[in-house]
PDB file of N, CA and C in Angstrom:
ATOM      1  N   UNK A   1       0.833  -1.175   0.000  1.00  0.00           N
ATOM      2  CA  UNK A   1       0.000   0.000   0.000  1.00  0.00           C
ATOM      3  C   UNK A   1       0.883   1.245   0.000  1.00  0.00           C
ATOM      4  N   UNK A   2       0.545   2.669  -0.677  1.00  0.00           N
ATOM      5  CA  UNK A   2       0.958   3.483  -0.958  1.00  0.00           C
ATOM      6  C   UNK A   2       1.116   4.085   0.092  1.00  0.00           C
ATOM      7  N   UNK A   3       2.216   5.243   0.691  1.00  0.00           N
ATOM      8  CA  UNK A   3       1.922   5.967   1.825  1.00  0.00           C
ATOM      9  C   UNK A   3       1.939   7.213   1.167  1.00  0.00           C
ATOM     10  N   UNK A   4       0.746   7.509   1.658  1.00  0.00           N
ATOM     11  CA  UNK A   4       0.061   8.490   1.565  1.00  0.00           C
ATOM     12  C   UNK A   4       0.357   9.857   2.453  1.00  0.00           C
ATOM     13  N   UNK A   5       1.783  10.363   1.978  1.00  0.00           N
ATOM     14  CA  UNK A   5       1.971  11.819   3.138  1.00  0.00           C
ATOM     15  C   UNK A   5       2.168  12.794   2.341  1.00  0.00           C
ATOM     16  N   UNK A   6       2.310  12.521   0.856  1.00  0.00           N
ATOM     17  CA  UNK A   6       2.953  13.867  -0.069  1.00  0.00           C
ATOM     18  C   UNK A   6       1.820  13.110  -1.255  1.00  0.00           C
ATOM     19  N   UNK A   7       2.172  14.566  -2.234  1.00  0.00           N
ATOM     20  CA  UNK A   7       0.963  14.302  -3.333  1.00  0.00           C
ATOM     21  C   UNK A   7       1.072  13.078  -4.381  1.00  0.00           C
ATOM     22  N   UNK A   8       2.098  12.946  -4.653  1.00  0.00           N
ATOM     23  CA  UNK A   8       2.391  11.337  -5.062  1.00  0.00           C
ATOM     24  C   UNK A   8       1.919  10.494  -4.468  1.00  0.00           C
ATOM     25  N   UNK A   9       2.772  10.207  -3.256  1.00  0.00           N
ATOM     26  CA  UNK A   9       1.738   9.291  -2.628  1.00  0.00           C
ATOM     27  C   UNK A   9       0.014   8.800  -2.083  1.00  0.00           C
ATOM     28  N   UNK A  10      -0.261  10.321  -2.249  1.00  0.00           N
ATOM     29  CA  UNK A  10      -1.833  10.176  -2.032  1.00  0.00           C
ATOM     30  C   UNK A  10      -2.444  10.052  -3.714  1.00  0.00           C
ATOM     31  N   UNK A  11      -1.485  10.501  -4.665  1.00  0.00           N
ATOM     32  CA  UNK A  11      -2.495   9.988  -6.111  1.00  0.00           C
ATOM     33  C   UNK A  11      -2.468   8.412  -6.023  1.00  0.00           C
ATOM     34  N   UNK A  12      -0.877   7.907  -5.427  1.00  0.00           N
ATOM     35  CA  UNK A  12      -1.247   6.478  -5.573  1.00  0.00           C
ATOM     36  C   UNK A  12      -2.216   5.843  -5.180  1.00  0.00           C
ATOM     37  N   UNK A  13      -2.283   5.949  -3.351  1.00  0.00           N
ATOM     38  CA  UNK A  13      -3.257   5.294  -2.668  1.00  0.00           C
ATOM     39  C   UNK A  13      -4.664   5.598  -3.376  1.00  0.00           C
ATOM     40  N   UNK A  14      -5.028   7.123  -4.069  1.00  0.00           N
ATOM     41  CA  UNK A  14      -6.427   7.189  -4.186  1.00  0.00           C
ATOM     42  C   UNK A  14      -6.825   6.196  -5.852  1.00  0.00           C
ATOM     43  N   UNK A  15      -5.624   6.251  -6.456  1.00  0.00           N
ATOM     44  CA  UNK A  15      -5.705   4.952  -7.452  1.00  0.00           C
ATOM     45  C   UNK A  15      -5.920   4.035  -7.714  1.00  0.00           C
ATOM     46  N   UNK A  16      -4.881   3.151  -6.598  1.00  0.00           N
ATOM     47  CA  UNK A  16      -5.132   2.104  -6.069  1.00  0.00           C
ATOM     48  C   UNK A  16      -6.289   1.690  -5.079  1.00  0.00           C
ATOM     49  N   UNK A  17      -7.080   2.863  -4.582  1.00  0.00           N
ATOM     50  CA  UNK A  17      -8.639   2.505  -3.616  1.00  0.00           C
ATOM     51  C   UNK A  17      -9.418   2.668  -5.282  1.00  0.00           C
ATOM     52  N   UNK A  18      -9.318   3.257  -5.902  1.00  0.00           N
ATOM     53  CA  UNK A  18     -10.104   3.117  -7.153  1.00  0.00           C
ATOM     54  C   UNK A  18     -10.379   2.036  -8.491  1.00  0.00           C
ATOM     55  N   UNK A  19      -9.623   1.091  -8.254  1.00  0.00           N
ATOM     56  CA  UNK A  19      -9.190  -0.188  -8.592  1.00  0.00           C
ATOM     57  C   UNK A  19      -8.252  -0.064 -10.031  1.00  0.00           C
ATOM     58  N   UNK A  20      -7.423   0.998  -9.650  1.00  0.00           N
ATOM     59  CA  UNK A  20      -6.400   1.027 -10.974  1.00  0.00           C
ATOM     60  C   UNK A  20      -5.104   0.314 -11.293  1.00  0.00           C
ATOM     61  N   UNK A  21      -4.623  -0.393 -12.144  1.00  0.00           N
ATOM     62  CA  UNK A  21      -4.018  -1.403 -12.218  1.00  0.00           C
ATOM     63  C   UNK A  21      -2.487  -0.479 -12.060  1.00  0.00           C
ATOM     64  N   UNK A  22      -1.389  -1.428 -11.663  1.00  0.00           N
ATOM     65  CA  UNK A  22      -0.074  -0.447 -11.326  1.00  0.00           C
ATOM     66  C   UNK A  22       0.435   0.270 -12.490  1.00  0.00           C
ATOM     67  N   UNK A  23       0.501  -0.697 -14.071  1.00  0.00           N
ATOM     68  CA  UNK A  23       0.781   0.032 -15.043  1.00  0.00           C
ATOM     69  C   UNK A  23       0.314   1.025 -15.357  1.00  0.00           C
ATOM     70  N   UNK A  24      -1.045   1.601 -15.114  1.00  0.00           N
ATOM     71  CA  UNK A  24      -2.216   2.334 -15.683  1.00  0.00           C
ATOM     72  C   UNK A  24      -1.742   3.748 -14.479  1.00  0.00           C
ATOM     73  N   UNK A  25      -1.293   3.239 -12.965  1.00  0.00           N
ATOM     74  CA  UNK A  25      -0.532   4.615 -12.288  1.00  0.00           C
ATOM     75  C   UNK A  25      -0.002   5.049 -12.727  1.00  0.00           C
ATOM     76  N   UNK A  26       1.206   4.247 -13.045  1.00  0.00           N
ATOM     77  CA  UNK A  26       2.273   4.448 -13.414  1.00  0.00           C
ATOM     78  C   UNK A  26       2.200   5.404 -14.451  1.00  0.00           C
ATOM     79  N   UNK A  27       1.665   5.381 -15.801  1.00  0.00           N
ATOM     80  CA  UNK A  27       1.170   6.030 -16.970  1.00  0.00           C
ATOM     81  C   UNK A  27       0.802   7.494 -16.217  1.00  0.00           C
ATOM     82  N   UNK A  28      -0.174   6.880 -15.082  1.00  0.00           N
ATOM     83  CA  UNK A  28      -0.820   8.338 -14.584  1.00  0.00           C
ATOM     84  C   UNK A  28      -0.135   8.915 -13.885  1.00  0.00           C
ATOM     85  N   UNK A  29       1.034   9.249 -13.310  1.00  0.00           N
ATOM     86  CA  UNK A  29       1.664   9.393 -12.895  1.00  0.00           C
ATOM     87  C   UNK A  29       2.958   9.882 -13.637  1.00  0.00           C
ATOM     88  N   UNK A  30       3.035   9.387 -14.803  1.00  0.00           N
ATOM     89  CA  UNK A  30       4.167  10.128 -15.766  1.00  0.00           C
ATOM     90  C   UNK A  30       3.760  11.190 -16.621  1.00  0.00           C
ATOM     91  N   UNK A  31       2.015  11.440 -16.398  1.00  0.00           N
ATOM     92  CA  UNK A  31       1.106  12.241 -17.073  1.00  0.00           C
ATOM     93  C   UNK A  31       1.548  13.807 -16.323  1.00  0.00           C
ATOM     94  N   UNK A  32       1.523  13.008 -15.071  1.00  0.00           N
ATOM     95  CA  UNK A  32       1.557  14.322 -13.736  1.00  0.00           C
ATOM     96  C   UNK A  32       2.926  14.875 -13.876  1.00  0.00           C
ATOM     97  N   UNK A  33       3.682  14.173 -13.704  1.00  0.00           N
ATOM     98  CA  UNK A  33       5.188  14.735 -14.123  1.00  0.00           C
ATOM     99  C   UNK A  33       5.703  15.792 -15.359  1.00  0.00           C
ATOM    100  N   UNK A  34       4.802  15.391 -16.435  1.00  0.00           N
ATOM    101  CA  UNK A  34       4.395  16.351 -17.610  1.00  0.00           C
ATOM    102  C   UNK A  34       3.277  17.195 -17.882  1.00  0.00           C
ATOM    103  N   UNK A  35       2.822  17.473 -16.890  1.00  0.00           N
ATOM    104  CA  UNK A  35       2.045  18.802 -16.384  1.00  0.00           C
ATOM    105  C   UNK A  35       0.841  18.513 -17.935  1.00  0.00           C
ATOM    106  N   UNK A  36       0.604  17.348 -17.775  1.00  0.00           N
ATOM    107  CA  UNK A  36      -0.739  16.792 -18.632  1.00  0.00           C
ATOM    108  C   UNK A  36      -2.041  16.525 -18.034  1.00  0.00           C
ATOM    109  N   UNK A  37      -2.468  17.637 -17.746  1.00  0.00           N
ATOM    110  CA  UNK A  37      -3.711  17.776 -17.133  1.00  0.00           C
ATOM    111  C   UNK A  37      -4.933  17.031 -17.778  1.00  0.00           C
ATOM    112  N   UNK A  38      -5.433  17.698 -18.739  1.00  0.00           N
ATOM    113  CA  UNK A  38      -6.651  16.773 -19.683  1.00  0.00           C
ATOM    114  C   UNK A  38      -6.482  15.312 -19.767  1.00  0.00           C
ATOM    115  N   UNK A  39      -5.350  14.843 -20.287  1.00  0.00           N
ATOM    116  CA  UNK A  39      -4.967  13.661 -20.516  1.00  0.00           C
ATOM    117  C   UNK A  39      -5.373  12.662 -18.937  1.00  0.00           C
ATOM    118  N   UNK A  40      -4.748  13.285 -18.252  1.00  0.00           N
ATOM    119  CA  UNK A  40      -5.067  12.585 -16.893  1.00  0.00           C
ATOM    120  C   UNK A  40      -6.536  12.917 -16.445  1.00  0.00           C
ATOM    121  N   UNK A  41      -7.442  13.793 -16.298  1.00  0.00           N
ATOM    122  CA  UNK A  41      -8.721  13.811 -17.030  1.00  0.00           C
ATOM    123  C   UNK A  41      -9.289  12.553 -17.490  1.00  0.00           C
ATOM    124  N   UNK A  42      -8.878  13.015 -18.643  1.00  0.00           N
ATOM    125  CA  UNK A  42      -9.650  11.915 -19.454  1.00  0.00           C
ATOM    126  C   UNK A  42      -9.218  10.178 -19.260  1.00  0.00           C
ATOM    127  N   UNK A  43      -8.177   9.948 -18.346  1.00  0.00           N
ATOM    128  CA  UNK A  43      -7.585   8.670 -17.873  1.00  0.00           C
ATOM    129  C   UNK A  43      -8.955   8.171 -17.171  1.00  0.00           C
ATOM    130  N   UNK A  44      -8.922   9.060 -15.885  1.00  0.00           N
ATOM    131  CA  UNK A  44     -10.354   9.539 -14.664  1.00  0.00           C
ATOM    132  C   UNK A  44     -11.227   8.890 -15.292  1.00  0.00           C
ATOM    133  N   UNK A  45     -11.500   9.992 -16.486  1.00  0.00           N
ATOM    134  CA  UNK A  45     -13.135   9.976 -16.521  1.00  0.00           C
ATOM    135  C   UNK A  45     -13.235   8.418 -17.420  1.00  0.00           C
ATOM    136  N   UNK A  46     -12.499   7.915 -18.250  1.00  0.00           N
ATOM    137  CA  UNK A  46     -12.438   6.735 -18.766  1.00  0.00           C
ATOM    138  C   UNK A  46     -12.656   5.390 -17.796  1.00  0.00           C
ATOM    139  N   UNK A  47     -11.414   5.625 -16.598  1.00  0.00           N
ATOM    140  CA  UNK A  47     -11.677   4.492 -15.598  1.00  0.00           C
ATOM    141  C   UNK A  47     -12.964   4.664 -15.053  1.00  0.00           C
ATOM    142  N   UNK A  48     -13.883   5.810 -14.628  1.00  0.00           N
ATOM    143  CA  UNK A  48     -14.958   5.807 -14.108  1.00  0.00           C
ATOM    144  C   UNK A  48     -15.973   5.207 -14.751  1.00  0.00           C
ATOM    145  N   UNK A  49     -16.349   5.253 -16.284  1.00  0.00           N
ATOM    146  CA  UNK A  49     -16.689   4.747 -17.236  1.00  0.00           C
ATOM    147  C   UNK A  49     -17.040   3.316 -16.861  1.00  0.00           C
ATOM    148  N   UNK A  50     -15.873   2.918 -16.889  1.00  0.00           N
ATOM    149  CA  UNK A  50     -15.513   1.362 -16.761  1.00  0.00           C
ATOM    150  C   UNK A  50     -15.984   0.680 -15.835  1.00  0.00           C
ATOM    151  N   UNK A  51     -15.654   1.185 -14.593  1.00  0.00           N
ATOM    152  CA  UNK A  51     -16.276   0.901 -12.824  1.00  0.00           C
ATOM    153  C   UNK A  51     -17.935   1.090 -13.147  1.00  0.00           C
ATOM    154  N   UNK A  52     -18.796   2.065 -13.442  1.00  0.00           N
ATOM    155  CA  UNK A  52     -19.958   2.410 -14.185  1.00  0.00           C
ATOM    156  C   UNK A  52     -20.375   1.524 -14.744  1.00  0.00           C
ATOM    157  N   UNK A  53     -20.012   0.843 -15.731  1.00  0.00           N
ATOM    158  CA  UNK A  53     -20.544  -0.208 -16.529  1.00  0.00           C
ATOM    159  C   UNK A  53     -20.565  -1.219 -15.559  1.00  0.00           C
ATOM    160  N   UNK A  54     -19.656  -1.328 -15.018  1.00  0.00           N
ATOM    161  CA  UNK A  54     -19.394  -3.419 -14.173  1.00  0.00           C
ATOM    162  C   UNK A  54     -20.188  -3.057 -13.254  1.00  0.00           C
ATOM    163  N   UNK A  55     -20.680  -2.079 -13.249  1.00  0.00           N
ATOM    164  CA  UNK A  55     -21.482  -1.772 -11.890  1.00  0.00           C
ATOM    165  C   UNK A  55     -22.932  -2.050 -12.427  1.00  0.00           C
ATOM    166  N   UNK A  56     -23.196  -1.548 -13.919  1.00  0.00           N
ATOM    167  CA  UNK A  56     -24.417  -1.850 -14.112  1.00  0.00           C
ATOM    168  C   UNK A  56     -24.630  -3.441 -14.566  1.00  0.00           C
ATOM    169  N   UNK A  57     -23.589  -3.907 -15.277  1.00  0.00           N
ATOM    170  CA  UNK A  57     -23.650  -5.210 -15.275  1.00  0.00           C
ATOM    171  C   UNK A  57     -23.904  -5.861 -14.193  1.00  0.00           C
ATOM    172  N   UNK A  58     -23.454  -5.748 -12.863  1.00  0.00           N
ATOM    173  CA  UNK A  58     -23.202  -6.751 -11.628  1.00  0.00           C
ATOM    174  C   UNK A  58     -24.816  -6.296 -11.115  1.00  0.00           C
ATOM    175  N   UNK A  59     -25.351  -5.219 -11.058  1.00  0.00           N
ATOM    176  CA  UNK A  59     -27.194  -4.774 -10.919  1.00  0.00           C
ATOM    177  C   UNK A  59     -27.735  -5.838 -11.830  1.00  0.00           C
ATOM    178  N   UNK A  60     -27.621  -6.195 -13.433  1.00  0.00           N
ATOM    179  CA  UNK A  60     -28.769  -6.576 -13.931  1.00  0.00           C
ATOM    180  C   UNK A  60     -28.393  -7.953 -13.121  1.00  0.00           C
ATOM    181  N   UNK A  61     -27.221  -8.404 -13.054  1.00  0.00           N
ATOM    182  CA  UNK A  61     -27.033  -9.660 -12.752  1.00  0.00           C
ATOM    183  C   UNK A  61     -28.037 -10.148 -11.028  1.00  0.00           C
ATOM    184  N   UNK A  62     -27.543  -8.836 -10.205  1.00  0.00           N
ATOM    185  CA  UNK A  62     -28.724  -8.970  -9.041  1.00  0.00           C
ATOM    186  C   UNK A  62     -30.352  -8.903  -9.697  1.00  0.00           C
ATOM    187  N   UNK A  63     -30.559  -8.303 -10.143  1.00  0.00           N
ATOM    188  CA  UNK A  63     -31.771  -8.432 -10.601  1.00  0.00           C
ATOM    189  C   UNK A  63     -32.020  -9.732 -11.499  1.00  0.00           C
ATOM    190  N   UNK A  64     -31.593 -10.342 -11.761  1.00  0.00           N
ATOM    191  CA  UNK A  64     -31.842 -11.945 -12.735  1.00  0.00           C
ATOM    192  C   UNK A  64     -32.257 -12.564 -11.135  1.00  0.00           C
ATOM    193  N   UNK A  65     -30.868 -12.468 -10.288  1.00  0.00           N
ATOM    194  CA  UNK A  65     -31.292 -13.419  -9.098  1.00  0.00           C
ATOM    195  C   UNK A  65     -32.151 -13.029  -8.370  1.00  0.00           C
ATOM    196  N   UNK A  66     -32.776 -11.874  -7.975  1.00  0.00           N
ATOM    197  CA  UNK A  66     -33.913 -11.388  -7.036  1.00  0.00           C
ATOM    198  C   UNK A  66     -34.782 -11.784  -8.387  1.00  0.00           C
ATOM    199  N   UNK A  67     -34.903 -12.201  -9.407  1.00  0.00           N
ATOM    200  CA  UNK A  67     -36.334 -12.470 -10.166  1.00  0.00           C
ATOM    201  C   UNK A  67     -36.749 -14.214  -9.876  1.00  0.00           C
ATOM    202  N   UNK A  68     -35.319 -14.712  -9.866  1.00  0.00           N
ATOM    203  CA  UNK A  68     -35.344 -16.117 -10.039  1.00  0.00           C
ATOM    204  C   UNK A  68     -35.865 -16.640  -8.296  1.00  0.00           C
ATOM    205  N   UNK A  69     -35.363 -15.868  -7.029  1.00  0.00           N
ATOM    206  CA  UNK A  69     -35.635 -15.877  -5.706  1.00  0.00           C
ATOM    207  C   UNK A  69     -37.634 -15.835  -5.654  1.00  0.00           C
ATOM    208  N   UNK A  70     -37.613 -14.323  -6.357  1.00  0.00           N
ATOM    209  CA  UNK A  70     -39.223 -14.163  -6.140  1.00  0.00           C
ATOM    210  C   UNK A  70     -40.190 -15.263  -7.046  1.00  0.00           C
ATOM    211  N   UNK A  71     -39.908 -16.149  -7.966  1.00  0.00           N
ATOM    212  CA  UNK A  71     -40.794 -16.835  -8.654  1.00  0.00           C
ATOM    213  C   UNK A  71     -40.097 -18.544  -7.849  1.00  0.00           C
ATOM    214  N   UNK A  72     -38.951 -18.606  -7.461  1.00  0.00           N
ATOM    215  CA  UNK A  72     -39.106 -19.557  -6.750  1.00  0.00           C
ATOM    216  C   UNK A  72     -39.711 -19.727  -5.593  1.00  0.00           C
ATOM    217  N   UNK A  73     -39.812 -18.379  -4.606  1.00  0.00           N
ATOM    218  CA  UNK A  73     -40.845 -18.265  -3.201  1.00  0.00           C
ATOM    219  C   UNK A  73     -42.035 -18.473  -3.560  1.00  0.00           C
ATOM    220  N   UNK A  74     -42.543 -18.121  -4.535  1.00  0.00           N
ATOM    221  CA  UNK A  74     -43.853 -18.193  -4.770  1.00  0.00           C
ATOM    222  C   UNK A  74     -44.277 -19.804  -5.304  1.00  0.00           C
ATOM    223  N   UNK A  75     -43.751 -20.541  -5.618  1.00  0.00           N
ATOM    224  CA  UNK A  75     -44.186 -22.101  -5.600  1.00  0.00           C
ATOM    225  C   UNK A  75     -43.207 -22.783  -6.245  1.00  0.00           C
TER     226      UNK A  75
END
């Protein structure tokens, strides 16, 4: 785990709580070094994207099983 006392270290940790893979820091992180603002932006808003989707995937998937729960309670 990252220690988190200087701004490096807190982009890591908040990366790594965000489920970003080490290469993909790393990248983000050589973004920061080159004062590439948008780019790292658009890294963000891409990984959020991503988390977003598996999120709606892993919902319909609860919802298949709360359908299959409620028609099995019922007989």
């Amino acid at each position: 785990m990252a220690e988190a006392t200087d701004r490096s270290g807190m982009l890591i940790q908040n990366l790594e709580d965000a489920g970003c893979e080490q290469a993909d820091i790393a990248q983000f992180l050589q973004l920061e070094q080159e004062g590439r603002r948008p780019e790292q932006l658009r890294f963000l808003r891409a990984h959020r994207t991503t988390l977003l989707n598996r999120l709606q995937v892993s919902q319909r998937q609860i919802d298949c099983l709360d359908y299959l729960i409620y028609q099995m309670d019922r007989g």
